[in-house]
PDB file of N, CA and C in Angstrom:
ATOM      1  N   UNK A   1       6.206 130.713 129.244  1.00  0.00           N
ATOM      2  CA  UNK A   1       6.292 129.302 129.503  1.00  0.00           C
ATOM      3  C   UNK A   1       7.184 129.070 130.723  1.00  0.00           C
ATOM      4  N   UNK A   2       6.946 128.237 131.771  1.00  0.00           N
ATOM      5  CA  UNK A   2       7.803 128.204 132.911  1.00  0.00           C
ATOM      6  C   UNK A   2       8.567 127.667 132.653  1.00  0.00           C
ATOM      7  N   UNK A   3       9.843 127.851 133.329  1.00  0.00           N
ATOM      8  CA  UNK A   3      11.160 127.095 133.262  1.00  0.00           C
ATOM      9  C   UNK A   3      10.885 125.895 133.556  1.00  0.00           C
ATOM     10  N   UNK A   4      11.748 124.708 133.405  1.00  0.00           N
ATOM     11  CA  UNK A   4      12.057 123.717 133.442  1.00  0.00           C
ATOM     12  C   UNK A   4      12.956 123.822 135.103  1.00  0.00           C
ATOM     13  N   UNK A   5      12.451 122.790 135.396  1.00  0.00           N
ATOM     14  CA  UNK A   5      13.428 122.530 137.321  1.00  0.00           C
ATOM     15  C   UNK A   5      13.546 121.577 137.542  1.00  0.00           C
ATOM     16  N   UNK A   6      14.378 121.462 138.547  1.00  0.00           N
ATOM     17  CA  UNK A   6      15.037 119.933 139.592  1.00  0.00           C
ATOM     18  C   UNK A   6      13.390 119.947 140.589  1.00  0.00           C
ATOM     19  N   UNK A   7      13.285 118.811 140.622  1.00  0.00           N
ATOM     20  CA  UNK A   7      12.314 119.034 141.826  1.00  0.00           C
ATOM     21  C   UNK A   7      12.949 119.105 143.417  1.00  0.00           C
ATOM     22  N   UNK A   8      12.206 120.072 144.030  1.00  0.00           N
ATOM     23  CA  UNK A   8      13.091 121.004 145.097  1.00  0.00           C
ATOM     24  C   UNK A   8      13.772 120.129 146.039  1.00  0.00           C
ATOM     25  N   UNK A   9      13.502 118.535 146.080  1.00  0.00           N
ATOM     26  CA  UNK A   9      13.832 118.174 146.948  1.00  0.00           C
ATOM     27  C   UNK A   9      15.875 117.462 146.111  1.00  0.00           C
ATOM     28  N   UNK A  10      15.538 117.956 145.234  1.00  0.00           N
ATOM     29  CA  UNK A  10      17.441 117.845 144.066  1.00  0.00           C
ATOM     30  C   UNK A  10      17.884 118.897 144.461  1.00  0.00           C
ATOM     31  N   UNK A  11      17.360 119.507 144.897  1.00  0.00           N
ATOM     32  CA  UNK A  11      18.401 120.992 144.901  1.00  0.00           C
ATOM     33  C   UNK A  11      19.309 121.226 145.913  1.00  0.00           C
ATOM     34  N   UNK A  12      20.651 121.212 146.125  1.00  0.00           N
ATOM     35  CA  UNK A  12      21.424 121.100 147.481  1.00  0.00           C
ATOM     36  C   UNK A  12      21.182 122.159 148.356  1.00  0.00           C
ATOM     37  N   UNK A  13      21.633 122.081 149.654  1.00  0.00           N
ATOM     38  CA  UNK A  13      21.646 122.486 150.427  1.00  0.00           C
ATOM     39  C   UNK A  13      21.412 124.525 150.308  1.00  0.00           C
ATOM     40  N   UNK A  14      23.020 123.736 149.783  1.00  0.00           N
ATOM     41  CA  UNK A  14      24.444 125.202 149.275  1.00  0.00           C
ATOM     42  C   UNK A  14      23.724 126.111 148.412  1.00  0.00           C
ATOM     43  N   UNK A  15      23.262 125.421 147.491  1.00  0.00           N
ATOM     44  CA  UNK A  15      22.168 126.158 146.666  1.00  0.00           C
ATOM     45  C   UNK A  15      21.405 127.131 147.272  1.00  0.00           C
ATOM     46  N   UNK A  16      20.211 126.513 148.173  1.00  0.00           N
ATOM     47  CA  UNK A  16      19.695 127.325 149.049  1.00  0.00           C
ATOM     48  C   UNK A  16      20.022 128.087 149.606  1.00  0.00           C
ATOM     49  N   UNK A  17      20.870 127.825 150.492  1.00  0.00           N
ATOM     50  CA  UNK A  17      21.372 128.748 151.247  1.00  0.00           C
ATOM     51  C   UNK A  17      22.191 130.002 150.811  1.00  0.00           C
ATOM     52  N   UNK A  18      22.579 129.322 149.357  1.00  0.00           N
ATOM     53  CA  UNK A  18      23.708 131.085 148.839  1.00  0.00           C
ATOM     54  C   UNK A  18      22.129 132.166 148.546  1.00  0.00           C
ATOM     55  N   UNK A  19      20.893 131.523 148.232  1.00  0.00           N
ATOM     56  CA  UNK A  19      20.189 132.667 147.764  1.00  0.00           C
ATOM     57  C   UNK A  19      19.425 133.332 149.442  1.00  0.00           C
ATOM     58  N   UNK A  20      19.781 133.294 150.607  1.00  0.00           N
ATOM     59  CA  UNK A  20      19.025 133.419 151.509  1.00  0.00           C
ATOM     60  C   UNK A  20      19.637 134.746 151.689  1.00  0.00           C
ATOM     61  N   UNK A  21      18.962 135.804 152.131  1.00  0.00           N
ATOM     62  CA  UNK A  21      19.787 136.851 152.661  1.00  0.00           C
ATOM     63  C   UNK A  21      19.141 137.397 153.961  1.00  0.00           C
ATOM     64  N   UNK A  22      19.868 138.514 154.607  1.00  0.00           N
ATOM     65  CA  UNK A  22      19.086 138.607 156.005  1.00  0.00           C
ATOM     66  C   UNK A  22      18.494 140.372 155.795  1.00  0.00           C
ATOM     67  N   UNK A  23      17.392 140.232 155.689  1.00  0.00           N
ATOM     68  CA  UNK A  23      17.180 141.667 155.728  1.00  0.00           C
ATOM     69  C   UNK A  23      15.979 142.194 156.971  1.00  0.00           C
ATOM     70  N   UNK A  24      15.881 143.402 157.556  1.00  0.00           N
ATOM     71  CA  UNK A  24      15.469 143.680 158.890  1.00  0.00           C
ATOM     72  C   UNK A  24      15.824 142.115 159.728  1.00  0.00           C
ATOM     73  N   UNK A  25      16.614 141.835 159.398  1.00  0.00           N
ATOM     74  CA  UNK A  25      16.944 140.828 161.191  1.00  0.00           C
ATOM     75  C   UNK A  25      16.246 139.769 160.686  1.00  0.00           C
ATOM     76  N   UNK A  26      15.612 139.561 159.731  1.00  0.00           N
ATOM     77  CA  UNK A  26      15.178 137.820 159.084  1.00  0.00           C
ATOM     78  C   UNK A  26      15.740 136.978 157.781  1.00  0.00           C
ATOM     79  N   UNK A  27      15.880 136.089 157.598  1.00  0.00           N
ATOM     80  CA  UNK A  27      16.128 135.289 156.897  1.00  0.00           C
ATOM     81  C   UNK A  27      15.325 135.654 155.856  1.00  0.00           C
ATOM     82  N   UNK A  28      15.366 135.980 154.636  1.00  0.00           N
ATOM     83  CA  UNK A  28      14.547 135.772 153.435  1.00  0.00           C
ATOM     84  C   UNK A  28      15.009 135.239 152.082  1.00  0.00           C
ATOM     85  N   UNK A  29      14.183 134.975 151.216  1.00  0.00           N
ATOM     86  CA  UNK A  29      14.805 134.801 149.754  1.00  0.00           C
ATOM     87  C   UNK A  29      13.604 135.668 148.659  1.00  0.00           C
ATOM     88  N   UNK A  30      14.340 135.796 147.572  1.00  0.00           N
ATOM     89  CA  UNK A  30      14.144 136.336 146.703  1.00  0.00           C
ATOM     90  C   UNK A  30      12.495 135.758 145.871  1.00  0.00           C
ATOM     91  N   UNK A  31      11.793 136.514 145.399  1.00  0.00           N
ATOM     92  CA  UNK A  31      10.870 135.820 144.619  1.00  0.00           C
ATOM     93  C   UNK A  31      11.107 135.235 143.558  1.00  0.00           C
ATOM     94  N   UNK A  32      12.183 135.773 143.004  1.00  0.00           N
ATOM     95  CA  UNK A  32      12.552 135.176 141.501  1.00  0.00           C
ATOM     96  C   UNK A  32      13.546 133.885 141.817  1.00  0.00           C
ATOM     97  N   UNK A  33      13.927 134.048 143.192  1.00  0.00           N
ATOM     98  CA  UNK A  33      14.730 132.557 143.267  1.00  0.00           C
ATOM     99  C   UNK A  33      13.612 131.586 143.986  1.00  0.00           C
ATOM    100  N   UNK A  34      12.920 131.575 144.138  1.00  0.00           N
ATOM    101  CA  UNK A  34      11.331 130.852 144.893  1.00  0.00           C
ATOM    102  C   UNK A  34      10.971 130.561 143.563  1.00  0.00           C
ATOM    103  N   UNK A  35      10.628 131.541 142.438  1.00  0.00           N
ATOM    104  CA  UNK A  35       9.714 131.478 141.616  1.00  0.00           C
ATOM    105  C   UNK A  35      10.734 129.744 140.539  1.00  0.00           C
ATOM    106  N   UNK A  36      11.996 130.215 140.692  1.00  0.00           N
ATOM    107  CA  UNK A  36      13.336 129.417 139.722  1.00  0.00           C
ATOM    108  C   UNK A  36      13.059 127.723 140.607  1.00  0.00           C
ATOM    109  N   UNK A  37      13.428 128.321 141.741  1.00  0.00           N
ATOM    110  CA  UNK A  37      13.006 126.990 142.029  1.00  0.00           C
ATOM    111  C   UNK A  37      12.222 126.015 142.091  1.00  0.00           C
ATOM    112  N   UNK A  38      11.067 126.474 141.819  1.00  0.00           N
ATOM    113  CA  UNK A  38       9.745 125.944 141.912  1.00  0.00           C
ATOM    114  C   UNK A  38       9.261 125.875 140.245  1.00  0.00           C
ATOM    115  N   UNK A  39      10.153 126.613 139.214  1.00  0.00           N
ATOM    116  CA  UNK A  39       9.958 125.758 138.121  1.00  0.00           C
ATOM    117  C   UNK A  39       8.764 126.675 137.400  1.00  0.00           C
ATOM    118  N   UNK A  40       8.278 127.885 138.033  1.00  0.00           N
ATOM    119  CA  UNK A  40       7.574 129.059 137.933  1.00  0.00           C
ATOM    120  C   UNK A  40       7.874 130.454 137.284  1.00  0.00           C
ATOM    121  N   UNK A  41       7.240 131.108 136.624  1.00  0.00           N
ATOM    122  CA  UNK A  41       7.627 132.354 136.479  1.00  0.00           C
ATOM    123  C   UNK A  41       7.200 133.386 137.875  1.00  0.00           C
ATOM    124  N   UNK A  42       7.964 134.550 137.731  1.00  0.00           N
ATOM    125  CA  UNK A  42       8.209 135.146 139.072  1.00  0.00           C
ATOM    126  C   UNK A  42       6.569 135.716 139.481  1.00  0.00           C
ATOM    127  N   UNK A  43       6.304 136.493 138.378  1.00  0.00           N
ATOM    128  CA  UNK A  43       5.008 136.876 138.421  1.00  0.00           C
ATOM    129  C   UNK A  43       3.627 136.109 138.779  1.00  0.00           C
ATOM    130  N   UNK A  44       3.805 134.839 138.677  1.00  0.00           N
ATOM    131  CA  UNK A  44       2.952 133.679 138.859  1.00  0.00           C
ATOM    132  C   UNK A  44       2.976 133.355 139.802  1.00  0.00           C
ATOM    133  N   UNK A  45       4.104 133.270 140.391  1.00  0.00           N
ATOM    134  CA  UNK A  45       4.479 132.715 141.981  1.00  0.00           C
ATOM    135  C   UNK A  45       3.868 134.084 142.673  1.00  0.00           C
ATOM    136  N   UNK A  46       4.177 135.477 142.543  1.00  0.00           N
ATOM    137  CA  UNK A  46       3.416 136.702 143.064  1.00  0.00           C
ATOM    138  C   UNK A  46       1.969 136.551 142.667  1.00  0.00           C
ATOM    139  N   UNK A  47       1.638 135.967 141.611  1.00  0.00           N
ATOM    140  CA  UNK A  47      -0.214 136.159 141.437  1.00  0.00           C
ATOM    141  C   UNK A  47      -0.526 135.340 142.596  1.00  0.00           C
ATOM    142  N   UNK A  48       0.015 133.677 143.029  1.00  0.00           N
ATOM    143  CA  UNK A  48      -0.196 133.089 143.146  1.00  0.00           C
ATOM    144  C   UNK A  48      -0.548 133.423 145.161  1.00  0.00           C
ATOM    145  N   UNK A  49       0.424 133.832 145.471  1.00  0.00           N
ATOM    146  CA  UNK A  49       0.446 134.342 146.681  1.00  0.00           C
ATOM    147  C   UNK A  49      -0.542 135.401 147.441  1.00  0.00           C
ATOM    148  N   UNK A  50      -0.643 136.228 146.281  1.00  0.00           N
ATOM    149  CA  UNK A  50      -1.565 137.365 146.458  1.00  0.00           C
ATOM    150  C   UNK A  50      -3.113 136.926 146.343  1.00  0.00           C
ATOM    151  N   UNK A  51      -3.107 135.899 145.330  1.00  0.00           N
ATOM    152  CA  UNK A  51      -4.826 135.283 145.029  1.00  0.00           C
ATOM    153  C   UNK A  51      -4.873 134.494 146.793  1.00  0.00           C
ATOM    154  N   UNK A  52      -3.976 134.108 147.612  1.00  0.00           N
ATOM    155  CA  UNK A  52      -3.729 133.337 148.820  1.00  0.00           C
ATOM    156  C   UNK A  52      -3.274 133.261 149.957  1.00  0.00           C
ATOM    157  N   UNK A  53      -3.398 134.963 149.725  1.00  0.00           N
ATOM    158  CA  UNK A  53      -2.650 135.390 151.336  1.00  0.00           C
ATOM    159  C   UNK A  53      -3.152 135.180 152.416  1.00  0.00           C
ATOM    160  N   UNK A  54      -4.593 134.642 152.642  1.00  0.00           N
ATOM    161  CA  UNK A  54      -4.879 133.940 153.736  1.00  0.00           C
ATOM    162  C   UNK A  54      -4.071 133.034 154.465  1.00  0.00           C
ATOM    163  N   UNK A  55      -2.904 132.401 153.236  1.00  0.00           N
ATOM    164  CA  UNK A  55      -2.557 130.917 154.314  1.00  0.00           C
ATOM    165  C   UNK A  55      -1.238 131.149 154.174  1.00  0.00           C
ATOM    166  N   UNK A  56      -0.760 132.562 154.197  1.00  0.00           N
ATOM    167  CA  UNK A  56       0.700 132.465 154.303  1.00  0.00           C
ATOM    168  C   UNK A  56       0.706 133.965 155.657  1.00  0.00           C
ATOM    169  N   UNK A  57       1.759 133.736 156.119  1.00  0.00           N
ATOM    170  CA  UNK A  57       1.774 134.151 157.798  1.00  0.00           C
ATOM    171  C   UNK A  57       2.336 136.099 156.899  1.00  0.00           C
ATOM    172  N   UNK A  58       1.775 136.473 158.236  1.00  0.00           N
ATOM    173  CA  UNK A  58       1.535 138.369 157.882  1.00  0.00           C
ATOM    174  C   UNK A  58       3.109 138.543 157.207  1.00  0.00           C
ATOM    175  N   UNK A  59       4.447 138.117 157.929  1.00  0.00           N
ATOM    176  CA  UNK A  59       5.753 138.752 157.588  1.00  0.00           C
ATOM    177  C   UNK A  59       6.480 137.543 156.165  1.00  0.00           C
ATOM    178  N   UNK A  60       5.619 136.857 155.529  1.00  0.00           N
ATOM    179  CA  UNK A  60       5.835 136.283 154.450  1.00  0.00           C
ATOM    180  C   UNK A  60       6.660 137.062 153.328  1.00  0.00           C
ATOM    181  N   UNK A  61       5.803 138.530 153.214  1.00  0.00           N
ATOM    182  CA  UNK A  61       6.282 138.393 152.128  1.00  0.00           C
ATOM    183  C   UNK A  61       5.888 140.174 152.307  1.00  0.00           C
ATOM    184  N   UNK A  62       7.149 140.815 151.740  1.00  0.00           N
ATOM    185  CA  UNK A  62       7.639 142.447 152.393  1.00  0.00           C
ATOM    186  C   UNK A  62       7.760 142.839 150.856  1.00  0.00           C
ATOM    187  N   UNK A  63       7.988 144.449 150.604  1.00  0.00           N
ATOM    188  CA  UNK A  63       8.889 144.992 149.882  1.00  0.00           C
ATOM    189  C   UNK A  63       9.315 146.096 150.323  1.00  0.00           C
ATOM    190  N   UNK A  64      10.912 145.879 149.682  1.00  0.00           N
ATOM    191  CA  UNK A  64      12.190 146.743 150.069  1.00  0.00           C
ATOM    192  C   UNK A  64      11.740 147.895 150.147  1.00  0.00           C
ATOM    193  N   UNK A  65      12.486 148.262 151.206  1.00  0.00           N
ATOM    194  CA  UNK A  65      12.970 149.986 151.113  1.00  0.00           C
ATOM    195  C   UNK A  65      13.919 150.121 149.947  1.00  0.00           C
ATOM    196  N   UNK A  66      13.995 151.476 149.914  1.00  0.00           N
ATOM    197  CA  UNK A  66      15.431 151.820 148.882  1.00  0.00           C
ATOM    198  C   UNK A  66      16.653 151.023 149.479  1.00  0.00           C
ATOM    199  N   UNK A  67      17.348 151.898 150.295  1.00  0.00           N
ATOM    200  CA  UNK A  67      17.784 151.565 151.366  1.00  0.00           C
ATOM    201  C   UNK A  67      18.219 149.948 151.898  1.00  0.00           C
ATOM    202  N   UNK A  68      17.245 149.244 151.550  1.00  0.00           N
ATOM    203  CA  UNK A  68      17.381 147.445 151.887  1.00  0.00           C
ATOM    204  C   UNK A  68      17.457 146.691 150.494  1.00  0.00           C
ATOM    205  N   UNK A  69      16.877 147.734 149.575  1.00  0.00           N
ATOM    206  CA  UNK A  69      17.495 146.935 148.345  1.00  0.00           C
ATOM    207  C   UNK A  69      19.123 147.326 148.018  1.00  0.00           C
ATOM    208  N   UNK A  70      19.206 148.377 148.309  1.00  0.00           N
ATOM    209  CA  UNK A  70      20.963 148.481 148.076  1.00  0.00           C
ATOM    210  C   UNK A  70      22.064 147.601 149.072  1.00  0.00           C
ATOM    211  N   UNK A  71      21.661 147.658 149.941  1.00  0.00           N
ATOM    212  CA  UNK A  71      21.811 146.735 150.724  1.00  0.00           C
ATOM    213  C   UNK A  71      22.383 145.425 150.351  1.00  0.00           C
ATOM    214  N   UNK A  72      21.141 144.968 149.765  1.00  0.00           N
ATOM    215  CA  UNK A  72      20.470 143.685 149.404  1.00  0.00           C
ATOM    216  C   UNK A  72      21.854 143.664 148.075  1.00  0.00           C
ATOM    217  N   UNK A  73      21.894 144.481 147.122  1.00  0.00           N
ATOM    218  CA  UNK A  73      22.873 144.258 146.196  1.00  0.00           C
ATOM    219  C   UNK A  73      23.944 144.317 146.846  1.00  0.00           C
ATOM    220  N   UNK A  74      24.471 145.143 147.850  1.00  0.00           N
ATOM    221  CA  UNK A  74      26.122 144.583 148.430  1.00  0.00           C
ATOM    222  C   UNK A  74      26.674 143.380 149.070  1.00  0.00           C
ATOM    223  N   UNK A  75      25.243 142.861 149.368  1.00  0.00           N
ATOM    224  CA  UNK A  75      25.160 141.643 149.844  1.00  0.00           C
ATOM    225  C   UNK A  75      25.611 140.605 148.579  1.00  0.00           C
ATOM    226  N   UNK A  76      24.612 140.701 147.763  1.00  0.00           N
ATOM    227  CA  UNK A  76      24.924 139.851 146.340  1.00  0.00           C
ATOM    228  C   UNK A  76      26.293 139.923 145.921  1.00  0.00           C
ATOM    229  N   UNK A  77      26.675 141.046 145.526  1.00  0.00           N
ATOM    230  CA  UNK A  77      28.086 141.436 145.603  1.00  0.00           C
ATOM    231  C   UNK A  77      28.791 140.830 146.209  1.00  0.00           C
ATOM    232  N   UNK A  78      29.037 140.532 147.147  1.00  0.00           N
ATOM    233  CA  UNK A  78      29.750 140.521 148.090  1.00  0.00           C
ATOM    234  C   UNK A  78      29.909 139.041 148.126  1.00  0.00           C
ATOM    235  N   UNK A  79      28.889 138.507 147.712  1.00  0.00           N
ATOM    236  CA  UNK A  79      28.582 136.653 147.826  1.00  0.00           C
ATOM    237  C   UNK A  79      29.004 136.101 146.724  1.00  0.00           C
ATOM    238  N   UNK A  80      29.031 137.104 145.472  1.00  0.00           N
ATOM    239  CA  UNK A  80      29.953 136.238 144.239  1.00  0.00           C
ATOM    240  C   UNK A  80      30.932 136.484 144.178  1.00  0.00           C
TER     241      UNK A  80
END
């Protein structure tokens, strides 16, 4: 059952921005914080993308290296 949400346009700024991280040299966010925000389960928001990758641009949507996910956790770390 999907979570319950603010509709995205409630959600502050700060919010956003703590889940953004920079990995290879771009701005990204998380699927499960896309999926939270949007009031979605994570997997749904991934079906959803994949049934529609026509209309989302080639560097949308990556997965980690080893390497960029550890990363990615010192980052998290590091931000709480």
């Amino acid at each position: 059952m999907p979570k319950s949400s603010l509709p995205i346009s409630a959600i502050s700024e700060e919010t956003i921005v703590e889940k953004i991280f920079i990995i290879r040299g771009q701005k990204v966010m998380l699927d499960k914080d896309l999926a939270e925000m949007y009031g979605v389960e994570t997997a749904s928001l991934n079906r959803a993308v994949k049934r529609n990758f026509t209309r989302f641009p080639d560097d949308f949507m990556f997965q980690f290296s080893k390497e960029e996910f550890q990363n990615l956790i010192y980052q998290i770390g590091t931000s709480s």
